[in-house]
C-alpha atoms as a PDB file:
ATOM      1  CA  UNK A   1       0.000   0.000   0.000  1.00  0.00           C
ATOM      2  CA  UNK A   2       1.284   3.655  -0.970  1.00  0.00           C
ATOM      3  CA  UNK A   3       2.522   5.807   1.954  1.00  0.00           C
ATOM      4  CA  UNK A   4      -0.317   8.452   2.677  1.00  0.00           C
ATOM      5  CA  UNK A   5       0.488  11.787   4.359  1.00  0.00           C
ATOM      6  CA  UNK A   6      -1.621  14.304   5.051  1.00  0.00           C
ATOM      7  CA  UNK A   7      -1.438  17.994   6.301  1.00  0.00           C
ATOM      8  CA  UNK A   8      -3.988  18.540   9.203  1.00  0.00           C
ATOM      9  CA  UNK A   9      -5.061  19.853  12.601  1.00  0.00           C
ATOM     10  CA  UNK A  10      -6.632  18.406  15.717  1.00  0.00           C
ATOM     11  CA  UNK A  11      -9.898  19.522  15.229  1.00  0.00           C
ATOM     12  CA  UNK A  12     -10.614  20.059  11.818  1.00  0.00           C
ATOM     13  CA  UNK A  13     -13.769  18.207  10.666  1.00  0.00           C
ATOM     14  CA  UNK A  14     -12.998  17.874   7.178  1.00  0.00           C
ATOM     15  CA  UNK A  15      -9.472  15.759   8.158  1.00  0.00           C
ATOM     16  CA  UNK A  16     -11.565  13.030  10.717  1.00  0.00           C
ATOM     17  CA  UNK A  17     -13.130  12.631   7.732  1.00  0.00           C
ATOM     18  CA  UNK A  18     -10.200  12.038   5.170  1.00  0.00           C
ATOM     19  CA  UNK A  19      -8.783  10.189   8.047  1.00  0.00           C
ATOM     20  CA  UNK A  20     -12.167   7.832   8.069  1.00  0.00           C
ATOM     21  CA  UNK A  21     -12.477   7.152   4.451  1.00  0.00           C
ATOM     22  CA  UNK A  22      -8.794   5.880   3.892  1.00  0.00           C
ATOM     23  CA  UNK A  23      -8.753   3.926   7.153  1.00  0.00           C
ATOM     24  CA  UNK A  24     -12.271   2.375   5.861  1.00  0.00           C
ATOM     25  CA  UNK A  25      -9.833   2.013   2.521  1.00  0.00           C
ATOM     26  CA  UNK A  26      -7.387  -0.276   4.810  1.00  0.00           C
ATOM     27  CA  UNK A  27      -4.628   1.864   5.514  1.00  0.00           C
ATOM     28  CA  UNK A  28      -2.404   1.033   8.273  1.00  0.00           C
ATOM     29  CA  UNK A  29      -1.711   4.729   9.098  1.00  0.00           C
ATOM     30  CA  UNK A  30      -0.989   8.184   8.301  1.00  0.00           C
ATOM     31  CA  UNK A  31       1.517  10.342   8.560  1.00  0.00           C
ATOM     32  CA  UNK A  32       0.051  13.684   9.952  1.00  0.00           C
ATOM     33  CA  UNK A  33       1.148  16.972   9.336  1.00  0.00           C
ATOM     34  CA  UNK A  34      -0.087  18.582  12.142  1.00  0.00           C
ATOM     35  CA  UNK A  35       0.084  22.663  11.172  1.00  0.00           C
ATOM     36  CA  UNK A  36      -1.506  24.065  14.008  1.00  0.00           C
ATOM     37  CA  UNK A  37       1.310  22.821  16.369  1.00  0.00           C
ATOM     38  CA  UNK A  38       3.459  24.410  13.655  1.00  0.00           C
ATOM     39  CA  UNK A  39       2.571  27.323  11.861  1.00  0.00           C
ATOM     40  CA  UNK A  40       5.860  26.591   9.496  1.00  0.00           C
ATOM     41  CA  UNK A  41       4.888  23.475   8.360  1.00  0.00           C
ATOM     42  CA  UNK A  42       1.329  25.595   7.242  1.00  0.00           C
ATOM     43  CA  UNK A  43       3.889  27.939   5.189  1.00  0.00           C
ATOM     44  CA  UNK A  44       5.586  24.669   3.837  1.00  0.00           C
ATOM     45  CA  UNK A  45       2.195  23.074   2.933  1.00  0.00           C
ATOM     46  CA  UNK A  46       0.924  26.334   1.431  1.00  0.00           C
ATOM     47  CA  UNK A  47       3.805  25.996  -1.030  1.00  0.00           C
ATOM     48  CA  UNK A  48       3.642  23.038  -1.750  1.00  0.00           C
ATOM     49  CA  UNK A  49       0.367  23.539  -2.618  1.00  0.00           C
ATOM     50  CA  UNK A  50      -1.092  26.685  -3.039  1.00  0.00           C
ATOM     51  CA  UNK A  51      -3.885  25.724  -0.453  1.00  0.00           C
ATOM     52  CA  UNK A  52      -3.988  27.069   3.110  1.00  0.00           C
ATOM     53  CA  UNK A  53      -7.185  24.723   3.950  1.00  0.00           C
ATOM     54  CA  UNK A  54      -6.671  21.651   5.431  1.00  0.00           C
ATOM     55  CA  UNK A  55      -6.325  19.050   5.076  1.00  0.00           C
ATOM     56  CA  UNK A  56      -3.732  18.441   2.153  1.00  0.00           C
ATOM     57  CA  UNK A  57      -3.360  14.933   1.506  1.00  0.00           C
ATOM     58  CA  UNK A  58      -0.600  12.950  -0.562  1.00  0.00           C
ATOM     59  CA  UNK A  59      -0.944   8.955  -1.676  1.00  0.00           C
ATOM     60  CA  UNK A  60       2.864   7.597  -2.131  1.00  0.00           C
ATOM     61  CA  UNK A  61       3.921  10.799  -4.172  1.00  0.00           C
ATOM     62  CA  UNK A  62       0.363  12.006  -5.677  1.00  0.00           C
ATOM     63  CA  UNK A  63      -0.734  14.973  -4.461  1.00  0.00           C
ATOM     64  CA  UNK A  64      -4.445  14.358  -4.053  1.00  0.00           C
ATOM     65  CA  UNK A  65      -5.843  17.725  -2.658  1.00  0.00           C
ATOM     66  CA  UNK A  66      -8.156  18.131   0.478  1.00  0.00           C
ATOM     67  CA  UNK A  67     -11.131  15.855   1.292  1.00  0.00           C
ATOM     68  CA  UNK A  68     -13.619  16.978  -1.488  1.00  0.00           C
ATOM     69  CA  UNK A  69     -10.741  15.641  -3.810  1.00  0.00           C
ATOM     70  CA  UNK A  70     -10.370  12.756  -1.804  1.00  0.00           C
ATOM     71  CA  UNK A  71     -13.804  11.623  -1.736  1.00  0.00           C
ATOM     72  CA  UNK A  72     -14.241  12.495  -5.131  1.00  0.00           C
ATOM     73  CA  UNK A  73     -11.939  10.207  -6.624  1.00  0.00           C
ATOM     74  CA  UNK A  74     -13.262   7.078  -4.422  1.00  0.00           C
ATOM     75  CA  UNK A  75     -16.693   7.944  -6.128  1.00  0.00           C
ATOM     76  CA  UNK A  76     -14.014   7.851  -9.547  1.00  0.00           C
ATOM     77  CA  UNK A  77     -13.231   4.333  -8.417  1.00  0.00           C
ATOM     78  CA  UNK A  78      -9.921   6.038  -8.882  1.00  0.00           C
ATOM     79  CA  UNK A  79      -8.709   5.850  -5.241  1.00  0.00           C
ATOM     80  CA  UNK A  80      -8.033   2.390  -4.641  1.00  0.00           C
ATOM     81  CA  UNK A  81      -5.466   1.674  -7.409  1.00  0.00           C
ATOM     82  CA  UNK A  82      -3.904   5.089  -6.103  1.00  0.00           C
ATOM     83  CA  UNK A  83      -4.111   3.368  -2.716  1.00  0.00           C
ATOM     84  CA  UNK A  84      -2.265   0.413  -4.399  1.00  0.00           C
ATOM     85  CA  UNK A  85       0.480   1.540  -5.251  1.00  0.00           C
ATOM     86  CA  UNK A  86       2.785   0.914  -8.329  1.00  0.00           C
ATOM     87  CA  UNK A  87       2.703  -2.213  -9.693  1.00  0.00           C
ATOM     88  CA  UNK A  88       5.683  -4.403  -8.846  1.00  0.00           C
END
């Protein structure tokens, strides 16, 4: 399964959510970004991105976008072979 990281705070709704669908997607675990603990790493993700919403989510080294992007590309059927991985 691709590495999933994900810019995020403690209490934003919108991340429990992200954080719901891709655990009900069977992964393991995410590595959180959490911004409001360090207003740099907001500056790094708005960079990276161009966003200053969270959350900001990446599968392996796909940048997906924030949860509306998420969820839209399960709907796709386009986030479970991102989910996947490569093939070997």
């Amino acid at each position: 399964m691709a590495p999933v990281r994900m810019y995020c705070t403690a209490v934003c709704p919108y991340c429990i959510a992200a954080e719901r669908l891709l655990m009900a997607k069977g992964v393991a675990g995410i590595h959180k970004i959490r911004v409001d603990l360090d207003p740099g790493r907001r500056d790094e993700m708005t960079a990276r991105t161009g966003r200053r919403t969270v959350p900001q989510i990446w599968i392996g080294d796909t940048w997906v976008g924030g949860f509306d992007d998420l969820s839209a590309l399960d709907r796709q059927g386009r986030l479970d072979p991102l989910l996947a991985g490569p093939p070997d």
